[in-house]
Protein backbone atom coordinates (compact mmCIF):
# COMPACT_ATOMS: atom_id res chain seq x y z
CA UNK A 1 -11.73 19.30 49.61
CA UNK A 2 -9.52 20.45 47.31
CA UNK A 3 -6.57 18.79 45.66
CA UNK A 4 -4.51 17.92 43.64
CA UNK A 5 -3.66 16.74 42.77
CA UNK A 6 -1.61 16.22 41.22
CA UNK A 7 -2.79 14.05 40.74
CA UNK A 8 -1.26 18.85 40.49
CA UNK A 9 -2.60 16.97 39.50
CA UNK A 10 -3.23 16.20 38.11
CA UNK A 11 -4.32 13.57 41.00
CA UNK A 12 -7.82 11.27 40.93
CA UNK A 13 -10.00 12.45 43.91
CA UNK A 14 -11.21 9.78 45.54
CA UNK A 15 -14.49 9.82 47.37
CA UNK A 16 -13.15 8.80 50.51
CA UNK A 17 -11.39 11.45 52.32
CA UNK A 18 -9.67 9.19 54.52
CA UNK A 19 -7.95 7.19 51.41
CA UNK A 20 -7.50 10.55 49.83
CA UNK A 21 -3.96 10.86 51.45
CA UNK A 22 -2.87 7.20 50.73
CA UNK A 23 -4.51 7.57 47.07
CA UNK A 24 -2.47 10.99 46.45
CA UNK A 25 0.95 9.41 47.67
CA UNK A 26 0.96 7.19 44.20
CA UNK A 27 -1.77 9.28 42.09
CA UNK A 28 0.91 12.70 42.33
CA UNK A 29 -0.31 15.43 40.03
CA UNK A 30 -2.13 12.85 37.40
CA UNK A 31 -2.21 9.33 36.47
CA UNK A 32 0.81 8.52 34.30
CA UNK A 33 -0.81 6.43 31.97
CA UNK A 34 2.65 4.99 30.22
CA UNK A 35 3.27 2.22 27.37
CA UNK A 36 1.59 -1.51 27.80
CA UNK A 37 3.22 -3.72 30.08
CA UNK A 38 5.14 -6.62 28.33
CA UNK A 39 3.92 -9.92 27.80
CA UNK A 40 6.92 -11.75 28.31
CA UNK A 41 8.65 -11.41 31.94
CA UNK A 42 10.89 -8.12 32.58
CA UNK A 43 14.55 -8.42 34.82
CA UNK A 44 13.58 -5.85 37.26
CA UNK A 45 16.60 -6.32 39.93
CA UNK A 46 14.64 -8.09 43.08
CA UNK A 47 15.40 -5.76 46.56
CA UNK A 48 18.15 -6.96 48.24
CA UNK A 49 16.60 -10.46 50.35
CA UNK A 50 18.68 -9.84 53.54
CA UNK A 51 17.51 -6.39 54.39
CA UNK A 52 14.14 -5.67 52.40
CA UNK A 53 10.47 -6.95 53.13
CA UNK A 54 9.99 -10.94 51.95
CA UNK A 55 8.46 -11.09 48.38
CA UNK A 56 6.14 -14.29 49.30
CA UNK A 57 4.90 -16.23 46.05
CA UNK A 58 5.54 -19.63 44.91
CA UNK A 59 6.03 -18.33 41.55
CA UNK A 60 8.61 -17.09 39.82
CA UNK A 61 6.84 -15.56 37.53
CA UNK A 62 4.38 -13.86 39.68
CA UNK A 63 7.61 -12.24 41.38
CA UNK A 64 8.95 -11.08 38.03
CA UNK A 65 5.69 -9.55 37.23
CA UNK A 66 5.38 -7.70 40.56
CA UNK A 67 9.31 -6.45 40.55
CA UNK A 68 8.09 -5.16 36.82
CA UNK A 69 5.01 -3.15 38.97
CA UNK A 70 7.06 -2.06 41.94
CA UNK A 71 9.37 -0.14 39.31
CA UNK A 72 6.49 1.33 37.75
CA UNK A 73 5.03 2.41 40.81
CA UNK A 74 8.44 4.06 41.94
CA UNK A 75 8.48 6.36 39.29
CA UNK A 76 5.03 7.31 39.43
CA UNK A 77 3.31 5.28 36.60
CA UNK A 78 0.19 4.38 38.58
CA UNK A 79 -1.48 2.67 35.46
CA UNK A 80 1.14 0.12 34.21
CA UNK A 81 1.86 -0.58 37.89
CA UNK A 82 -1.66 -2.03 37.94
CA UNK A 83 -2.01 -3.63 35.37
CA UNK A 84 1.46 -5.63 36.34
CA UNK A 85 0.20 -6.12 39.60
CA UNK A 86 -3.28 -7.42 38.36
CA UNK A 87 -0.86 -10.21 36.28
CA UNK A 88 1.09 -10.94 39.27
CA UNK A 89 -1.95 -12.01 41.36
CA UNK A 90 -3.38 -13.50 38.61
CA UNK A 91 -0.71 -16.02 38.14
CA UNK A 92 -0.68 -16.17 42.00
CA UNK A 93 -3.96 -15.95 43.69
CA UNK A 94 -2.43 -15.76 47.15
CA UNK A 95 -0.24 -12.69 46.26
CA UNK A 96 -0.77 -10.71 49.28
CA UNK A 97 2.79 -8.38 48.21
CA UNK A 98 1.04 -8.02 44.97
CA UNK A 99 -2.63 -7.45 46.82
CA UNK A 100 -1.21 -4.49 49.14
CA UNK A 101 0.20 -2.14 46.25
CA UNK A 102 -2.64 -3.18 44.20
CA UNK A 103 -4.92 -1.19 46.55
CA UNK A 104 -2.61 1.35 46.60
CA UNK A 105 -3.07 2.15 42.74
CA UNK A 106 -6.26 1.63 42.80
CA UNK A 107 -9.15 3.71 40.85
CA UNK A 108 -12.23 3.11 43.35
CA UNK A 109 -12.61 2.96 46.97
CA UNK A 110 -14.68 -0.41 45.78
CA UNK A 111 -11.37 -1.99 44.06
CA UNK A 112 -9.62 -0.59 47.35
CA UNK A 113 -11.65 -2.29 49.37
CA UNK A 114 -11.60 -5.69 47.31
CA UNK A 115 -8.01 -5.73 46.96
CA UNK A 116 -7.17 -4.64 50.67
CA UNK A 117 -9.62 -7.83 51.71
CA UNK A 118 -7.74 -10.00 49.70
CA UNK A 119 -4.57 -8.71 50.87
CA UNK A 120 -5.46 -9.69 54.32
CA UNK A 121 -7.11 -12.91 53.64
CA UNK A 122 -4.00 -14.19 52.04
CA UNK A 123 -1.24 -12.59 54.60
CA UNK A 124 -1.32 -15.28 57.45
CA UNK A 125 1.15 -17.18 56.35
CA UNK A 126 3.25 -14.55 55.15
CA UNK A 127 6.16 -12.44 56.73
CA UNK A 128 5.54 -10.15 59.56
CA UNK A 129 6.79 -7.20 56.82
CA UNK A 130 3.61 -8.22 54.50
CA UNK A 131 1.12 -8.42 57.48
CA UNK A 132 1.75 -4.99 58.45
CA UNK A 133 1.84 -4.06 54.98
CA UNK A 134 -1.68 -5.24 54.67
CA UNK A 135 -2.39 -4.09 58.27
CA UNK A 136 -1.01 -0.10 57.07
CA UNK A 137 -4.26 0.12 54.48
CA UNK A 138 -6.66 -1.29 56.80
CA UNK A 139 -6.26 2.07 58.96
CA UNK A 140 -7.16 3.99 55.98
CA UNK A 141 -10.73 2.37 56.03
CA UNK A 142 -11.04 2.48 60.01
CA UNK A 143 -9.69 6.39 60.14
CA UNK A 144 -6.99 5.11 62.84
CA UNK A 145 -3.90 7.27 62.08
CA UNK A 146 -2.16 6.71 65.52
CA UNK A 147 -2.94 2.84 64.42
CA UNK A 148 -0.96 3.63 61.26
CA UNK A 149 2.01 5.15 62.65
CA UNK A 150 2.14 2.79 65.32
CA UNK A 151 2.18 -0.30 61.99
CA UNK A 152 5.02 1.39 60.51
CA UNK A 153 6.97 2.11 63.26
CA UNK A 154 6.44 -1.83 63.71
CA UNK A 155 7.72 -1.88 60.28
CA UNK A 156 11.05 -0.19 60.36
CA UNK A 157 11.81 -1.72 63.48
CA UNK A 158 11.52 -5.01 62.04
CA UNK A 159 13.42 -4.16 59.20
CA UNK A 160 15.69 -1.12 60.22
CA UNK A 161 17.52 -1.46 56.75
CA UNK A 162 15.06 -1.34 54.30
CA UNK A 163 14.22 1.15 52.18
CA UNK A 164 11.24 0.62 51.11
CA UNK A 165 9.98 0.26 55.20
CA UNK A 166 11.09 3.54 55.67
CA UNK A 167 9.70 4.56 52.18
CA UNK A 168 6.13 3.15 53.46
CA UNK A 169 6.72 4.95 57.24
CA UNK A 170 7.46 8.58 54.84
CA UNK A 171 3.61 7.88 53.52
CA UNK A 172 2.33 7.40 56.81
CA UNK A 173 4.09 10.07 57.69
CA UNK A 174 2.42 12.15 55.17
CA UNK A 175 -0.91 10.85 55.16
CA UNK A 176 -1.26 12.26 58.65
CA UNK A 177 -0.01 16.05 57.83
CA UNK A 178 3.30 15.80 59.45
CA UNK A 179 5.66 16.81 56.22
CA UNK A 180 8.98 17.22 57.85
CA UNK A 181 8.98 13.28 59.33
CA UNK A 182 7.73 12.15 55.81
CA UNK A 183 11.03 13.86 54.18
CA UNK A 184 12.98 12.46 57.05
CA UNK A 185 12.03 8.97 56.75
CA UNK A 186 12.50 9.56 52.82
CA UNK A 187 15.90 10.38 53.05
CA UNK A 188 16.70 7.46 55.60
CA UNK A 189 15.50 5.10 52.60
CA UNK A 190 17.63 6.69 50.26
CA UNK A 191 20.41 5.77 52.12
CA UNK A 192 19.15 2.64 52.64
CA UNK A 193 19.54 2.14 49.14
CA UNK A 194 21.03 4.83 46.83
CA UNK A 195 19.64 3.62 43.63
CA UNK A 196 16.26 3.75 44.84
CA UNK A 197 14.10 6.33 43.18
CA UNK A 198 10.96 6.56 44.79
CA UNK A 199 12.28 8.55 47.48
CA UNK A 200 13.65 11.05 45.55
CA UNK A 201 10.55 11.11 43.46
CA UNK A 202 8.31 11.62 46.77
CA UNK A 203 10.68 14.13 48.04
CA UNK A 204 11.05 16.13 44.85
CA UNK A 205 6.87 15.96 44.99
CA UNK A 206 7.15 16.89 48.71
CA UNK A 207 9.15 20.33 48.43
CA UNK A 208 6.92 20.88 45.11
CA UNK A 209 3.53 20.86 46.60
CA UNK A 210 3.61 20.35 49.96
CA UNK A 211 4.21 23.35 52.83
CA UNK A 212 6.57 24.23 53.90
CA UNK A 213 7.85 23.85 49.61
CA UNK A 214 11.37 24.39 48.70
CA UNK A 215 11.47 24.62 45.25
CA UNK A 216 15.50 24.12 44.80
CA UNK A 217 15.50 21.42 46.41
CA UNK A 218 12.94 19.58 44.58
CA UNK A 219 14.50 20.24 41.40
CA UNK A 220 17.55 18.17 43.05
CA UNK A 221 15.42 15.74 44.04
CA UNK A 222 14.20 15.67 40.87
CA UNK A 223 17.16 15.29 39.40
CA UNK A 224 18.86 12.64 41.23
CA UNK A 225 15.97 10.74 40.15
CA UNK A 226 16.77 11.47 36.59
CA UNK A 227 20.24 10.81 36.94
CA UNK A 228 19.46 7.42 38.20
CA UNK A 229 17.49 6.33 34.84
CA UNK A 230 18.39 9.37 32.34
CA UNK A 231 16.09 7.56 30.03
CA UNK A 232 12.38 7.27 31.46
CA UNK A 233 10.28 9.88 30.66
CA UNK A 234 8.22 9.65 33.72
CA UNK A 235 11.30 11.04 35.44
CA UNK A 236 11.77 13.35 33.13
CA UNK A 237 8.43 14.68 33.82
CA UNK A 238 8.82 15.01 37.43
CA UNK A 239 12.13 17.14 36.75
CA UNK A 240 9.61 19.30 34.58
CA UNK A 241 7.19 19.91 37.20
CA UNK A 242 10.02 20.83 39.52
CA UNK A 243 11.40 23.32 37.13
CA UNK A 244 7.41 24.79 36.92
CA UNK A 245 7.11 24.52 40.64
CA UNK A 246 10.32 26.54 40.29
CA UNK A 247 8.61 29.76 37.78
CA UNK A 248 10.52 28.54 35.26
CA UNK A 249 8.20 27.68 32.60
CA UNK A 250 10.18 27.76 29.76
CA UNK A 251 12.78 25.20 31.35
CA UNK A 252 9.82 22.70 32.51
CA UNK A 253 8.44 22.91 29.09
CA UNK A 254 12.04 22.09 27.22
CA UNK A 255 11.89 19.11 29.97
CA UNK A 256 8.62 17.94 29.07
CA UNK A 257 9.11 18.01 25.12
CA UNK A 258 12.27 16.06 26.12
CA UNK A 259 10.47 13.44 27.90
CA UNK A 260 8.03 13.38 24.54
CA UNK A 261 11.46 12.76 22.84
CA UNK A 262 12.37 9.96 24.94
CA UNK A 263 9.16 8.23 24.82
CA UNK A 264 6.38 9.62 22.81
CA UNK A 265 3.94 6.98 24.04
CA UNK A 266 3.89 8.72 27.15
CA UNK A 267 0.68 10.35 27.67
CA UNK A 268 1.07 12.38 30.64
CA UNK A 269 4.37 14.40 29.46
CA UNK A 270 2.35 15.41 26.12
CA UNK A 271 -0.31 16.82 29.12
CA UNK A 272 2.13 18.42 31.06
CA UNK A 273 3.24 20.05 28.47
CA UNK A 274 -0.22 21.21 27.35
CA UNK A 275 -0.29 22.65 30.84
CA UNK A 276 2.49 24.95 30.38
CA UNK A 277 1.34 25.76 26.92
CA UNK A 278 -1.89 27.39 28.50
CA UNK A 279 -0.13 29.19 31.04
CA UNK A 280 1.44 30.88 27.98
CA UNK A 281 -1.27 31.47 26.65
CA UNK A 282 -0.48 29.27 23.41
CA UNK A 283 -4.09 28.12 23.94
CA UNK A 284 -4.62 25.82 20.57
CA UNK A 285 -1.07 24.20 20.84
CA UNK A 286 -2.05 23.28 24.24
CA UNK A 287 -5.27 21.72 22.87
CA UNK A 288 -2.97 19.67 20.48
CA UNK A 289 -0.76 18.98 23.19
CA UNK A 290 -3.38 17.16 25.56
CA UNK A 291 -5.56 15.71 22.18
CA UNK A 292 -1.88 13.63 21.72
CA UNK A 293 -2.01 12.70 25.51
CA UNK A 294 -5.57 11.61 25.51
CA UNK A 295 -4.62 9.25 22.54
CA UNK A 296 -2.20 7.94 23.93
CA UNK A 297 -3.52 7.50 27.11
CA UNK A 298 -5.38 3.71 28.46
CA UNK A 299 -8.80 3.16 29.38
CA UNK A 300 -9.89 5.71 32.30
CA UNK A 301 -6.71 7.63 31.81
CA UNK A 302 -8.23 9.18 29.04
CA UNK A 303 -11.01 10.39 30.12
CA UNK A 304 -8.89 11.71 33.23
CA UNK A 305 -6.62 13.54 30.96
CA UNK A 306 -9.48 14.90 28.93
CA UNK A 307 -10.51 16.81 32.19
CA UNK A 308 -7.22 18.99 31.58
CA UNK A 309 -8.14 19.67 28.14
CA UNK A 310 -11.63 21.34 29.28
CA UNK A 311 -9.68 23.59 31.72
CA UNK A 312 -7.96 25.40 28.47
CA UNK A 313 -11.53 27.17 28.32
CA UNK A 314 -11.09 28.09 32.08
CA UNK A 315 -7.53 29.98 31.25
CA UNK A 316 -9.53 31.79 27.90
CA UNK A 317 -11.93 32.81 30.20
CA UNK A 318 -14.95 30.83 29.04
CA UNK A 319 -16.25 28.41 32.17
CA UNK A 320 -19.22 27.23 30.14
CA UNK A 321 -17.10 25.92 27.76
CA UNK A 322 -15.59 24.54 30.13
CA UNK A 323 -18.51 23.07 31.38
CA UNK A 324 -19.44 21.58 28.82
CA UNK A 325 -16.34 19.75 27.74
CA UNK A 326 -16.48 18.07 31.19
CA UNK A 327 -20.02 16.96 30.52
CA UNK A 328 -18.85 15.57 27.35
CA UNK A 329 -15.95 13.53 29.23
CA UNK A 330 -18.77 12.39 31.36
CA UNK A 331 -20.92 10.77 28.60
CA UNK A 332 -17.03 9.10 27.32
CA UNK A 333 -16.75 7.56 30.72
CA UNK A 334 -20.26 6.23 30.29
CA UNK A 335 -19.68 4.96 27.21
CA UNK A 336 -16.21 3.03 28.05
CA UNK A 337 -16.52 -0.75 27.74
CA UNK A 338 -14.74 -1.11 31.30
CA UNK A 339 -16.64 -2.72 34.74
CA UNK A 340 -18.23 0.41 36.63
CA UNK A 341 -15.60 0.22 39.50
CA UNK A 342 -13.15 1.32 37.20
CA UNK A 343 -15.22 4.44 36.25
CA UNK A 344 -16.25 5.46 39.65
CA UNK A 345 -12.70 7.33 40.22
CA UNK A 346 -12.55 9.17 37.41
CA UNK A 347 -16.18 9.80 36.94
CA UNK A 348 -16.02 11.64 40.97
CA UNK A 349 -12.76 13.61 39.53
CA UNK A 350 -14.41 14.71 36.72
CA UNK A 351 -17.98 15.55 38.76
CA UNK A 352 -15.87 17.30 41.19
CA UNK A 353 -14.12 19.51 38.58
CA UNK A 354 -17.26 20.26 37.09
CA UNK A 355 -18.89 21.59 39.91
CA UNK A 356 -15.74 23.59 41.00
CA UNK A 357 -16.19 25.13 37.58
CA UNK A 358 -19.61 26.11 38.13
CA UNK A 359 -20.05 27.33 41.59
CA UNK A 360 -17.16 29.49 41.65
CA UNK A 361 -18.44 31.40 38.05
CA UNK A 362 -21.61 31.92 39.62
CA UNK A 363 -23.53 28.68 37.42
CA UNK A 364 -25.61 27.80 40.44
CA UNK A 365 -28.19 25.80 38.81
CA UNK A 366 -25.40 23.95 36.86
CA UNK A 367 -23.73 23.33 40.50
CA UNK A 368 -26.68 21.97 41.55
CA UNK A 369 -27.44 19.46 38.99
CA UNK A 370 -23.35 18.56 38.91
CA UNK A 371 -24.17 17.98 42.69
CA UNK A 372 -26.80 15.61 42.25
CA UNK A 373 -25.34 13.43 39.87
CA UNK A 374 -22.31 13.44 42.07
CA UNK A 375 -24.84 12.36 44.85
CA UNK A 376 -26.39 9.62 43.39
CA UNK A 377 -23.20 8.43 41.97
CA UNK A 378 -22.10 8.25 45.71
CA UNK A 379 -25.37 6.95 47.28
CA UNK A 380 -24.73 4.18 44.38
CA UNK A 381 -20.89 3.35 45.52
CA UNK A 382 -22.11 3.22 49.11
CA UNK A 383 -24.65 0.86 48.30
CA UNK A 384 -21.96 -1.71 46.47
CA UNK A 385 -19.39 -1.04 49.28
CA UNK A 386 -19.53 -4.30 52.28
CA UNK A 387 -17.48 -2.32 55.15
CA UNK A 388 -19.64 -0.26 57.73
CA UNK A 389 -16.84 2.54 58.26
CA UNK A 390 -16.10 2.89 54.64
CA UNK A 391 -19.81 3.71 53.96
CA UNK A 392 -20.09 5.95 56.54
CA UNK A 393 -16.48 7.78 55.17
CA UNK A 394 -18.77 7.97 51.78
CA UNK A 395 -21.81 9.22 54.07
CA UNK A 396 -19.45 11.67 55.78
CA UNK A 397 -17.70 12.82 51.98
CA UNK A 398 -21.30 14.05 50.52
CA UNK A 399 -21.72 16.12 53.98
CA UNK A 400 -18.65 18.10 52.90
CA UNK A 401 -19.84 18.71 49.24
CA UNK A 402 -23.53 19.66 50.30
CA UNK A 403 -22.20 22.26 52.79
CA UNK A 404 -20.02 23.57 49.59
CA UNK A 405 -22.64 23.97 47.41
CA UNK A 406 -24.39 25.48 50.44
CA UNK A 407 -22.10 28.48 51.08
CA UNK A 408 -21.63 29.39 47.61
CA UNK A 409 -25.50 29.59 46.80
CA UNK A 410 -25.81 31.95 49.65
CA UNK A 411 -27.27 29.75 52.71
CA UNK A 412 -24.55 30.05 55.11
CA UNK A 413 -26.76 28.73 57.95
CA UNK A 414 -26.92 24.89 55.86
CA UNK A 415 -23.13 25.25 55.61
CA UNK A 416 -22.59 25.87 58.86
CA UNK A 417 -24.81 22.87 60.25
CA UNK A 418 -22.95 20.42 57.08
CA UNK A 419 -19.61 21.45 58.88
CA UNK A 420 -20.88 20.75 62.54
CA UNK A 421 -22.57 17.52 61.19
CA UNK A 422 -19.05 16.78 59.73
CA UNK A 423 -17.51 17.24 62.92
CA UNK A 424 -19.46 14.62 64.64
CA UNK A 425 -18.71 12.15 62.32
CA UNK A 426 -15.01 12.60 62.31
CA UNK A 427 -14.36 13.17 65.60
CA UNK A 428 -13.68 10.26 67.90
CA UNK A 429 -11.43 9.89 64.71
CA UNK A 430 -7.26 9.89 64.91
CA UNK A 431 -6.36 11.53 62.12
CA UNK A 432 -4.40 14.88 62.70
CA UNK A 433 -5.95 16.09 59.42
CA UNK A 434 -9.27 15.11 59.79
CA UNK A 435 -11.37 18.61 60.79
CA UNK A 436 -9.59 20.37 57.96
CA UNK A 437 -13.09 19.85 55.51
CA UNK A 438 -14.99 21.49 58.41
CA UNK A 439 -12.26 24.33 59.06
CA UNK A 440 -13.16 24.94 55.14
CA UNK A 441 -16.79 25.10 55.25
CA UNK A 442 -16.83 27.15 58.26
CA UNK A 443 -14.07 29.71 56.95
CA UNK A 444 -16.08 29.73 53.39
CA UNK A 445 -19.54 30.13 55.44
CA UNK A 446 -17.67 33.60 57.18
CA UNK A 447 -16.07 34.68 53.62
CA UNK A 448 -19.44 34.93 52.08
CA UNK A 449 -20.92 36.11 55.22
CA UNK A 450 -18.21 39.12 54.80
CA UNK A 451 -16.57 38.47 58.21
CA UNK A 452 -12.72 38.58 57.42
CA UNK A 453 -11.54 37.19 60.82
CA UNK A 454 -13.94 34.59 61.39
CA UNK A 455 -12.88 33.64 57.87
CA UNK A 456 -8.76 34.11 58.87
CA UNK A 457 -9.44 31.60 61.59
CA UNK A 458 -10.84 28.75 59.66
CA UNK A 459 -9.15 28.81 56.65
CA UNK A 460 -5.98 28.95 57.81
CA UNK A 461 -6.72 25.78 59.42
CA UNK A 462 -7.96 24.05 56.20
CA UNK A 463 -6.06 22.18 54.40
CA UNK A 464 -3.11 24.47 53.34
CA UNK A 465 -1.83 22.31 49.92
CA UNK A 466 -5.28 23.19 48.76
CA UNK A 467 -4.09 26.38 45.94
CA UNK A 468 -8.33 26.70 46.21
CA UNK A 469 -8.08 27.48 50.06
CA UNK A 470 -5.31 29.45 49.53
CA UNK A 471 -6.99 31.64 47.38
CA UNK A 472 -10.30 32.01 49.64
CA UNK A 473 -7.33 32.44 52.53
CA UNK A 474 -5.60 35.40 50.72
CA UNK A 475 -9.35 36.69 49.90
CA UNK A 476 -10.22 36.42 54.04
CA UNK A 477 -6.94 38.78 54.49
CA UNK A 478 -8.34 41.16 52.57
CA UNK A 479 -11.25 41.56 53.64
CA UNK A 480 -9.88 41.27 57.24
CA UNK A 481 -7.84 44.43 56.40
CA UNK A 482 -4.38 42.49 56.62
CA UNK A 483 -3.09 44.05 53.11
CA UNK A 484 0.18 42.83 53.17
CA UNK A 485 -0.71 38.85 54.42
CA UNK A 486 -3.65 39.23 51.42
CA UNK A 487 -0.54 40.40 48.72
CA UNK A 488 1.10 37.93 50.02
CA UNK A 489 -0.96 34.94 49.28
CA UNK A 490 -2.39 36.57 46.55
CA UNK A 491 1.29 36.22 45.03
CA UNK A 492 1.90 32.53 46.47
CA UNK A 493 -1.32 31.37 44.77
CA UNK A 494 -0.16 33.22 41.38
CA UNK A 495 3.12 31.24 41.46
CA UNK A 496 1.65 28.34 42.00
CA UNK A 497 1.18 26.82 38.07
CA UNK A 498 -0.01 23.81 38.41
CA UNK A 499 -3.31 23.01 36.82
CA UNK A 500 -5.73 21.63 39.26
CA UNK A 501 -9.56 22.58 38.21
CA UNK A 502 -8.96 25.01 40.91
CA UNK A 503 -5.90 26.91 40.04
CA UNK A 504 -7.38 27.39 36.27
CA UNK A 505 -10.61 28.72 38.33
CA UNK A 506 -8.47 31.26 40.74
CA UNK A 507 -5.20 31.84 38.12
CA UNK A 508 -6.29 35.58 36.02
CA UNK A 509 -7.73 36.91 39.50
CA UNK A 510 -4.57 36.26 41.44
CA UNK A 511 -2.25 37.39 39.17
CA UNK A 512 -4.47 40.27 38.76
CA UNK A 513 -4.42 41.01 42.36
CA UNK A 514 -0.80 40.80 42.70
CA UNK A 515 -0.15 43.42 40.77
CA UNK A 516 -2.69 45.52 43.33
């Protein structure tokens, strides 16, 4: 299970592969991890009342709050939408708006779980448009995809001219694989609305990472975005990673340094550019660049953009430096005065990076130990989670990693039984996505094995945003004999530059083999 992203990113990998695809929708490339929220109330322009969703609260306050949150988490800045969200339903306890996008940004499948309860136990008395709101998440916890589409489908047909119903039927959309009717449904909310930015923020994200990409038309995307508020610098920031998307480094990193100019508080365009740095191999500015984004970064955030900071080792070569930075981010996250359900997130992403780092370099005892911890840390969340599907999704996540660690030390056999064990449990499941982790342990099992097709055949049915699979996809081709499908995706994965654990892993050998 590779991804992003994107969070790309960088993105926080959550433990629960069925959330993973709501999570990643508003965790794209990395947490943006922006200024404080304001104490006093913002004048974030309320949706239009006689098309959009009911905002239900019986404060006024509470509404301004949440309008101030569903502008954050428009333009992507997952932490300040929470903690205006976290306000709102604090000043209103029967938020259920405010509960529903509160789950969405949140940094646990625990504080999913909590908030998506209270979401629900609070929506009876509220619009039909909040109920299926609340209704939407629940699928993510039961597996039911055709459930999901069948909710938003509800949604837009209830309200035909909103934009943010067709926004939320794009996710669903894309949360079950099917890219081109998650751009569709994008575009029909931006004319729904044409200062609305989130759908040109997911469809500038959607041509930049997801297949089939189209790079020029994510920098438009981009760009209308930008055009509609010239002055955030979270915008400004997606325009950037367009532009890299795009091979044009030098353009994404005049971008990012001027979304530093516009707001130097913001921690994930001093990270971004840190990214680009190390692609040029300008390896101590890029340390500078991401020590300035982990300073100004807010409570887990910086211990998530740390985790990009230890990959600068990976691009020098050095994976046990790398290592070892990440076990050093580990012992910060312990050592953060925040409740453990905040951790949990971030303490998976950066367990999952680590072990990335060490099986593919050949550290199998390190990959073991990483593997461990990561299973005790999951045996722990399973243990504090109340819903019997969502522990089994946790139950179901370790058989993946297990069967990882399996094939790369060598025991095929084990990873071939985690992947059939996988398939049982996923099964009688909805989700058009859901054998891809199996596809990947089975086409890993036959790449190690040495049988090319076998390999071909599986991989190519993994998940293909995964610039990991890719690589193990292009390596499948060549040992397959298909020399010109291996050069290729050899080339694909060497354009890709963006710096997931996995890219900074795969990066020298596939530009290497390019040149073949």
């Amino acid at each position: 299970m590779f991804t992003s992203t994107q969070v790309a990113l960088m993105i926080i990998r959550t433990l629960i592969s069925s959330l993973l695809s709501l999570l990643l929708l508003i965790v794209v490339v990395g947490t943006a991890a922006g200024c404080q929220p304001e104490d006093e109330v913002q004048a974030t322009p309320s949706p239009d009342p006689d098309t959009e969703i009911p905002i239900t609260t019986v404060s006024e306050d509470a509404r301004a709050v949440f309008l101030d949150g569903l502008y954050a988490m428009e333009i992507g800045d997952q932490q300040t939408a929470q903690e205006h969200f976290q306000k709102a339903v604090s000043i209103d306890p029967d938020f259920t708006y405010a509960y529903v996008y509160l789950a969405d940004v949140s940094f646990s499948p625990e504080s999913f779980e909590k908030n998506l309860g209270k979401a629900n136990e609070t929506s009876s008395d509220k619009s039909e448009g909040e109920q299926l709101l609340a209704q939407i998440r629940k699928t993510y916890i039961t597996n039911d995809a055709e459930r999901r589409l069948e909710l938003a489908s509800r949604l837009t047909e209830a309200y035909p001219a909103s934009a943010y119903a067709w926004v939320e039927r794009g996710d669903v959309y894309n949360s079950r694989g099917e890219v081109d009717e998650a751009r569709e449904a994008w575009k029909t909310a931006s004319k729904h609305s044409s200062t609305l930015i989130v759908s040109n923020v997911r469809l500038s994200n959607s041509y930049t990472f997801s297949e089939p990409r189209d790079l020029d038309k994510a920098i438009l995307f981009a760009q209308q975005a930008v055009a509609i508020q010239p002055e955030e610098a979270v915008l400004q920031v997606w325009l950037g990673d367009a532009y890299r998307g795009n091979g044009d480094l030098e353009e994404a990193r005049r971008t990012y340094q001027k979304a530093v100019e516009v707001n130097a508080g913001y921690a994930p365009a001093h990270v971004k550019l840190g990214h680009v740095l190390s692609f040029l191999g300008s390896y101590d500015e890029a340390r500078a660049s991401y020590d300035q984004g982990v300073q100004q970064g807010r409570g887990v955030a910086k211990a998530q953009l740390a985790n990009y900071r230890a990959f600068v080792a990976l691009h020098e070569g050095n994976p046990e430096a790398a290592y070892d930075e990440l076990s050093d981010v580990i012992v910060m996250i312990e050592n953060m005065d925040l409740p453990v359900e905040e951790k949990t997130g971030v303490t998976f992403f950066t367990l999952n990076n680590q072990f990335l780092v060490a099986v593919h370099n050949d550290m199998i005892e390190e990959a073991e130990a990483t593997i461990t911890q990561r299973r005790l840390l999951s045996e722990e969340v399973e243990d504090r989670t109340v819903d019997a599907t969502m522990k089994a999704n946790i139950s179901t996540d370790r058989l993946y990693w297990d069967g990882y660690l399996a094939a790369m030390s060598g025991n095929t056999e084990m990873a071939r039984k985690a992947a059939n064990d996988y398939y049982e449990s996923v099964k009688d499941q909805t989700d058009p996505k859901r054998f891809e982790n199996q596809h990947h342990l089975l086409g890993l099992a036959a790449l190690i094995d040495g049988d090319g097709e076998t390999a071909v055949r599986h991989l190519s049915k993994a998940d293909p945003n995964n610039i990991g699979i890719r690589f193990q996809l292009a390596q499948a081709y060549e040992l397959a004999g298909d020399i010109e499908a291996s050069r290729k995706a050899y080339d694909d994965v060497a354009r890709h530059n963006f710096n997931s654990v996995e890219y900074a892993i795969v990066r020298a050998d596939a530009m290497k083999k390019r040149r073949v």
